[in-house]
Protein backbone atom coordinates (compact mmCIF):
# COMPACT_ATOMS: atom_id res chain seq x y z
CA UNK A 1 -3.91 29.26 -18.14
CA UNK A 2 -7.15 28.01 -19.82
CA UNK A 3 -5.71 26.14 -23.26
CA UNK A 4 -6.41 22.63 -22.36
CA UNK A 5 -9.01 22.35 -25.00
CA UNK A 6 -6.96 23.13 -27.42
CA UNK A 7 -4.68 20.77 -26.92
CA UNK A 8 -5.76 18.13 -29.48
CA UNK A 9 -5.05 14.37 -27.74
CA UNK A 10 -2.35 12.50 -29.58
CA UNK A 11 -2.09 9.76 -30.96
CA UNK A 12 0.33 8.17 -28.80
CA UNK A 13 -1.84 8.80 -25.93
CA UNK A 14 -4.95 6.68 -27.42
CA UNK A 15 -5.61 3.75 -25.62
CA UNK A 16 -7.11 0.45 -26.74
CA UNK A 17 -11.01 -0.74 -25.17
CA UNK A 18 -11.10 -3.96 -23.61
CA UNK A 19 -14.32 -5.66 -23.15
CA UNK A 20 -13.49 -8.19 -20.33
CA UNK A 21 -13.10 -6.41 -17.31
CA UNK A 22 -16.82 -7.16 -15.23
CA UNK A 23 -15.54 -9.93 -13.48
CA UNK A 24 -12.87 -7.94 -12.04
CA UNK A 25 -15.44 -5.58 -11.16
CA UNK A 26 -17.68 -7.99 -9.78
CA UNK A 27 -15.05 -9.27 -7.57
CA UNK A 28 -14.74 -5.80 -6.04
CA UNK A 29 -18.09 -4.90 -5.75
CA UNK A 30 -18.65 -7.98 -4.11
CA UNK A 31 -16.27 -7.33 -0.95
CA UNK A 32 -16.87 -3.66 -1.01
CA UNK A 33 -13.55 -1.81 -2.30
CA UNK A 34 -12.69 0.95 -4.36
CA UNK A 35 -9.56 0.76 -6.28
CA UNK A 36 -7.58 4.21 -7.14
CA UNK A 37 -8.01 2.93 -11.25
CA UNK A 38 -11.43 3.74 -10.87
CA UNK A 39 -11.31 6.68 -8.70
CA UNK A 40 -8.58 8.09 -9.92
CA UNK A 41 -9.67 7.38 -13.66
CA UNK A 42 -6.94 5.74 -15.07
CA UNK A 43 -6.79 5.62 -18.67
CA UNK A 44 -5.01 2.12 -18.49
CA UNK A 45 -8.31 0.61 -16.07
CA UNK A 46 -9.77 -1.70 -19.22
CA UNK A 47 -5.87 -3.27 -19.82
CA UNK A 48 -5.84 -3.73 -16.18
CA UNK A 49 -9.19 -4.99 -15.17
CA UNK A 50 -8.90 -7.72 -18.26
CA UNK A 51 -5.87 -9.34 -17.17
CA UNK A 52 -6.88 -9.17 -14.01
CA UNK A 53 -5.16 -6.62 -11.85
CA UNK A 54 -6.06 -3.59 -9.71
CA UNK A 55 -4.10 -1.16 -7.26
CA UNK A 56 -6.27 -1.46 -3.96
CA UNK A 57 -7.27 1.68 -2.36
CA UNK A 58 -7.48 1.55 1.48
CA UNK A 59 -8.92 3.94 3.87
CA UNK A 60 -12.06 5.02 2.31
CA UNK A 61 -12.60 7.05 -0.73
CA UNK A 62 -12.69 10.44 0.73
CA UNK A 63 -9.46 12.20 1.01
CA UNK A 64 -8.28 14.67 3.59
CA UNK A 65 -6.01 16.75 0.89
CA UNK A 66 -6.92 18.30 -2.84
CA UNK A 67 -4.10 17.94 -4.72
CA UNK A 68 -4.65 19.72 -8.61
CA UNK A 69 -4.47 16.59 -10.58
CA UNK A 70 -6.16 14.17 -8.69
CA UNK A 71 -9.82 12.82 -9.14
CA UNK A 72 -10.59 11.31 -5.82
CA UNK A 73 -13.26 13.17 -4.02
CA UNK A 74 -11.70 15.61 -1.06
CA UNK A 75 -14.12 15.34 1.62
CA UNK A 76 -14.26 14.24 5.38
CA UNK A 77 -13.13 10.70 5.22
CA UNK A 78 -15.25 7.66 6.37
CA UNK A 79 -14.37 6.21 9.67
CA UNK A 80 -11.81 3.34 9.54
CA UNK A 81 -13.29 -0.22 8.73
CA UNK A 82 -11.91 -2.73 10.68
CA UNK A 83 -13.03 -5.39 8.20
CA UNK A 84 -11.10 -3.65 5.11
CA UNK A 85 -7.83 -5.08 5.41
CA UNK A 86 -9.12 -8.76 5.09
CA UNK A 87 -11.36 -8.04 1.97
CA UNK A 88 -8.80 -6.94 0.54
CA UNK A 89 -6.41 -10.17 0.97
CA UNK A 90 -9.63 -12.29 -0.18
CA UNK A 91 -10.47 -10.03 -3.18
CA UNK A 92 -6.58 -10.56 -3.82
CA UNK A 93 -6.90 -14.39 -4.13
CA UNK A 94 -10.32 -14.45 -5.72
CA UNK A 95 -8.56 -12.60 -8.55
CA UNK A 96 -5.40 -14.90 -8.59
CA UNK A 97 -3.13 -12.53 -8.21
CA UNK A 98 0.42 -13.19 -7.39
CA UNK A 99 1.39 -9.02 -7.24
CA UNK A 100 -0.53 -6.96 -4.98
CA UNK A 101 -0.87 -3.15 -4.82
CA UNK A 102 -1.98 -1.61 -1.90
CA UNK A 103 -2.53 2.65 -2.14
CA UNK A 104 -4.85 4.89 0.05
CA UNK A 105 -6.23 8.42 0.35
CA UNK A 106 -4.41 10.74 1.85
CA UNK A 107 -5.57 10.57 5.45
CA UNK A 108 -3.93 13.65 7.55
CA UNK A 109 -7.20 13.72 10.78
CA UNK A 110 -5.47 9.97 11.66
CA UNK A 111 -2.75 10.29 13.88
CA UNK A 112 -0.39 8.10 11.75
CA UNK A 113 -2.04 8.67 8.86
CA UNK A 114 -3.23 5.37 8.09
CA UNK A 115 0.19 3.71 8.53
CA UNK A 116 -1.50 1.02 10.84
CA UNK A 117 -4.07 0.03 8.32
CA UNK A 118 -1.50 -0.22 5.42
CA UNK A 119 0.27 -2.98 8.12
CA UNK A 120 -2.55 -5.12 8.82
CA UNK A 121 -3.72 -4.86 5.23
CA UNK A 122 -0.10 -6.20 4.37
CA UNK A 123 -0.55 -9.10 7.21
CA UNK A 124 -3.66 -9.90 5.55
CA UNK A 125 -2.16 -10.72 2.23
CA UNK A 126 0.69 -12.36 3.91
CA UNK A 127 -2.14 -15.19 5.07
CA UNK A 128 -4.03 -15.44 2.37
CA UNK A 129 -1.05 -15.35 -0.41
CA UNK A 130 2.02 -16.48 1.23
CA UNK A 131 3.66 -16.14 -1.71
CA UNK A 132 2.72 -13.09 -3.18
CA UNK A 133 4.80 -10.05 -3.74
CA UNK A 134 3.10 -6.64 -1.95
CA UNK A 135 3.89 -3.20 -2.76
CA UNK A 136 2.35 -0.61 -1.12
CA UNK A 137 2.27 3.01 -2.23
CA UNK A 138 1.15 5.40 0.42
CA UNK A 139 1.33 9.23 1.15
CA UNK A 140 3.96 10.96 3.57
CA UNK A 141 1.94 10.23 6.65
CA UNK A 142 2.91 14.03 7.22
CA UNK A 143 6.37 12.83 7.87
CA UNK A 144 5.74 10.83 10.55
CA UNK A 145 8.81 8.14 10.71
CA UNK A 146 7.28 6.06 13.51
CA UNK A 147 4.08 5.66 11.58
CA UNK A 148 6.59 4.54 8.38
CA UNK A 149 8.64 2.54 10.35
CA UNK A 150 5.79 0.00 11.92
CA UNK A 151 4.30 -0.05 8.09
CA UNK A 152 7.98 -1.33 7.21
CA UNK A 153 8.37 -3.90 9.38
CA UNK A 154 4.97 -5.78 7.73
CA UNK A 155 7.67 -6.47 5.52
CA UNK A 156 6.24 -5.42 2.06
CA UNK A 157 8.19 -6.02 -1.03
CA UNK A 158 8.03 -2.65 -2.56
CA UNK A 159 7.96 0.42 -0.75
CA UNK A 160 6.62 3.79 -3.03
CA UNK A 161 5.80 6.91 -2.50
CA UNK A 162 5.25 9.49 -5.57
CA UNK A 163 6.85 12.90 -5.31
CA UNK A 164 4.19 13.60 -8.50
CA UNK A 165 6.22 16.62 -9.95
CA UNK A 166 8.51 19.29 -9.53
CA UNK A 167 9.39 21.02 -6.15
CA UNK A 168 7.99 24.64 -8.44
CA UNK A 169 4.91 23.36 -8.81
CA UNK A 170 3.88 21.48 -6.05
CA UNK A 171 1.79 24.96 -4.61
CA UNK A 172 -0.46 24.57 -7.45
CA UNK A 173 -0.26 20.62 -7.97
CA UNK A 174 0.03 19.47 -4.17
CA UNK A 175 -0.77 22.58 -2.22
CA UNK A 176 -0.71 20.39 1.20
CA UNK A 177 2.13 18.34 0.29
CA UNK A 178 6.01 19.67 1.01
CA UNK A 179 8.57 18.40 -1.58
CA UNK A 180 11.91 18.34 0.95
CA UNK A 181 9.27 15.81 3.01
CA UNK A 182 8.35 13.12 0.49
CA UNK A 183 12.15 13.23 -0.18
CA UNK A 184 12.98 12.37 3.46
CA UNK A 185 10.28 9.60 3.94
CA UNK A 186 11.79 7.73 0.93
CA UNK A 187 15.09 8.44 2.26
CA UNK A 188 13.85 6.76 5.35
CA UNK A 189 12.54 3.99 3.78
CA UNK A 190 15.92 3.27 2.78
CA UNK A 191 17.62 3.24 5.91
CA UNK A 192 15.00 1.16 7.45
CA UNK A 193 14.23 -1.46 5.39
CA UNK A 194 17.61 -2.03 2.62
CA UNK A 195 15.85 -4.96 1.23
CA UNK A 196 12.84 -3.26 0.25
CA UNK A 197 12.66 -2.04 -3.04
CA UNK A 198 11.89 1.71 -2.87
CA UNK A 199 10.35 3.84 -5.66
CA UNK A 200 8.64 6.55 -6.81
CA UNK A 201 6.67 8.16 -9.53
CA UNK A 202 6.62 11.78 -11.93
CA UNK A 203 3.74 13.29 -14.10
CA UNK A 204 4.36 15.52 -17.07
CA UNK A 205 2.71 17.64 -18.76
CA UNK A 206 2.32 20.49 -16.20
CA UNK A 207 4.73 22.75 -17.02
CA UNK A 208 7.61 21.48 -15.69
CA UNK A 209 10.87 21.87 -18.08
CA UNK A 210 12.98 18.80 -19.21
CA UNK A 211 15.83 20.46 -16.75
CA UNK A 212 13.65 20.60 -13.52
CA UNK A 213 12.93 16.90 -14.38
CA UNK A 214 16.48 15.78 -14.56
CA UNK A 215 17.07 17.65 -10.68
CA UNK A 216 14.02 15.72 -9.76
CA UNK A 217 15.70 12.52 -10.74
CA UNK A 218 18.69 13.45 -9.04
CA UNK A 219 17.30 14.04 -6.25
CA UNK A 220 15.64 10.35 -5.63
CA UNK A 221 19.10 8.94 -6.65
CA UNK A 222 20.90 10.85 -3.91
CA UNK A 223 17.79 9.09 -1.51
CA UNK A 224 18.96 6.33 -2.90
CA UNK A 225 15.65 5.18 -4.78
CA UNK A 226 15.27 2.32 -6.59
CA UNK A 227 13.02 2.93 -9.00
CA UNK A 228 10.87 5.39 -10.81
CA UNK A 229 8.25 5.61 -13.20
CA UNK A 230 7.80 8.60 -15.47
CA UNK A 231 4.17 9.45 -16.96
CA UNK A 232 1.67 11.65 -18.81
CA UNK A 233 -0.46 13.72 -16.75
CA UNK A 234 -4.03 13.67 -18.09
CA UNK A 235 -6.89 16.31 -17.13
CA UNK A 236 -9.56 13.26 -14.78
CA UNK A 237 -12.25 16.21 -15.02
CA UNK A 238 -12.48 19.71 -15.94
CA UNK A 239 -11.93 20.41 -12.46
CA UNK A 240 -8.57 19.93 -12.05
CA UNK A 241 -5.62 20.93 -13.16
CA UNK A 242 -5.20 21.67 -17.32
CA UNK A 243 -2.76 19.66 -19.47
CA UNK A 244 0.19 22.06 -20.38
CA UNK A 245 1.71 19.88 -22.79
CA UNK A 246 1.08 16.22 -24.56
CA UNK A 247 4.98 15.85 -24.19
CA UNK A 248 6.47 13.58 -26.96
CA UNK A 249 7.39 9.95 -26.64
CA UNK A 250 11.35 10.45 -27.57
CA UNK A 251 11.65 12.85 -24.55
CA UNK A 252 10.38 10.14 -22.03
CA UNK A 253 13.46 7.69 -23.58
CA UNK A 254 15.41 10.51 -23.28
CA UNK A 255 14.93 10.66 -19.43
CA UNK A 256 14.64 6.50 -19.40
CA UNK A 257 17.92 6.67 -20.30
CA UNK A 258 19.45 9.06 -17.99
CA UNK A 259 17.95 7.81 -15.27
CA UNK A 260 19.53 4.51 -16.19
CA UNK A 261 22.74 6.53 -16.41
CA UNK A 262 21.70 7.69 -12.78
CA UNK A 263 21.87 4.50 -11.60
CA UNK A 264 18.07 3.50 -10.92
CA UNK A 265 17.84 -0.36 -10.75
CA UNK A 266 14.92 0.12 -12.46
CA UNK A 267 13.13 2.72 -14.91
CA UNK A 268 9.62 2.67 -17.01
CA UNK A 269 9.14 6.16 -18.96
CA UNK A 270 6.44 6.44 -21.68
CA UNK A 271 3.37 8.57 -21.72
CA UNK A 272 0.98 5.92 -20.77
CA UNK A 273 3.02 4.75 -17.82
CA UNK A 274 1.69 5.19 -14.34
CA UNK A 275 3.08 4.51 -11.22
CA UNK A 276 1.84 0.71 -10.48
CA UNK A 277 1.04 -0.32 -13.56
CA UNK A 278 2.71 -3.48 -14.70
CA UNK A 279 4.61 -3.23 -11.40
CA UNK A 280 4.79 -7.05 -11.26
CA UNK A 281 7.22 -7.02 -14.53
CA UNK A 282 8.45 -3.83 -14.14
CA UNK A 283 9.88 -4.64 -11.18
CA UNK A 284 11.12 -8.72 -12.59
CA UNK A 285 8.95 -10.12 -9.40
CA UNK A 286 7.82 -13.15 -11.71
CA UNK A 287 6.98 -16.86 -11.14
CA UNK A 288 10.26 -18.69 -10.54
């Protein structure tokens, strides 16, 4: 299909320009780190740079997969630095921040994918903010439980993982990724950590119909997932995947509310939603 331009953007998906974001910029540039707002080009980056906040990306800024939708550059990954997870943790309190997202490239030619380097990045944080709350949202270290399990026991606050779409489309929107497999790692999660928060993330847009949504949904409440955040897929570059469909506002209340009904502690569903953003009020981890 080759209709994406003309699909006219709507207005609901505009977003605002915000001026103030260098410093946040600066900050990053300064220790060396890439964050997955800017390689991932998320509309939302000015809201979030200007506030400050950022979703850390880990790992490099090659990754080992090509997923459809996503912007990072798939190449052979950089080796590990053993400096990262500390820059991160000091980038972290330069910028004041009391929430702290951690992502990565997918990183399949490590043995545990990276799992390590998510824990001592989390460790980091732990010493430097003692008191901030630490989500990390990482890929399905090819299913490798150990790998999750040490990452786990670091103890973040917020464990996520994004299933991304529908199990029908995942040959064409995560060719490498299996949908029965990101289902049992945040199953896992579960079971091994209860008091972590657990969540995960959908695009639309792609094809998918309201139905196959709804089974997605029901499927992360049966794994006992905590909470979920439903988005917009927009086209990063003209080399990946086309949007389908601008789908309207009332149909992401429509699923806000029955995945309330499903029983997820905790639900954000609105076109320009994406998966960490806000996640420090989204989630009610605020300043006692």
């Amino acid at each position: 299909m080759n209709t994406e331009f003309a699909l006219r953007l709507p207005e609901w998906i505009k977003t605002k320009s915000f001026a103030d974001i260098h410093g946040t910029k600066r900050i990053l540039r300064n220790y060396g780190l890439s964050t997955v707002c800017e390689e991932a080009r998320c509309p939302n980056i000015g809201e979030c740079f200007s506030k400050p906040t950022a979703t850390f990306m880990i790992l490099g800024s090659k990754c080992t997969r090509n997923c459809g939708f996503c912007a990072v550059e798939h190449s052979t990954p950089e080796p590990l630095d053993p400096d990262e997870p500390e820059r991160v943790a000091l980038a972290a309190k330069d910028m004041g921040l009391k929430y702290v997202v951690i992502t990565s490239v997918t990183r399949d030619d490590l043995p545990d994918g990276g799992a390590e380097q998510f824990t001592r990045t989390v460790s980091a944080i732990r010493k430097y903010l003692p008191d901030a709350k630490v989500e990390v949202l990482t890929p399905d270290f090819k299913g490798n439980i150990s790998a999750l399990f040490s990452l786990l026991l670091s103890g973040p606050d917020v464990y996520n993982h994004n299933v991304e779409t529908i199990p029908r489309l995942y040959p064409f929107v995560r060719p490498q990724a299996n949908y029965s497999r990101s289902l049992t790692i945040l199953k896992y999660a579960r079971e091994i950590a209860p008091e972590t928060t657990t969540k995960s993330g959908l695009m639309l847009g792609l094809g998918e119909t309201l139905d196959e949504v709804i089974d997605v949904l029901g499927d992360l409440s049966n794994v006992n997932c905590d909470s979920v955040t439903i988005g917009q897929y927009l086209r990063p570059s003209r080399s990946n995947l086309p949007v389908v469909e601008y789908v309207k506002p009332e149909i992401f209340e429509k699923l806000r509310l029955i995945a309330l009904c499903m029983g997820f502690k905790h639900v954000a569903s609105s076109p320009l939603v994406r998966s960490s953003m806000d996640a420090e009020n989204f989630l009610d981890f605020r300043e006692a």
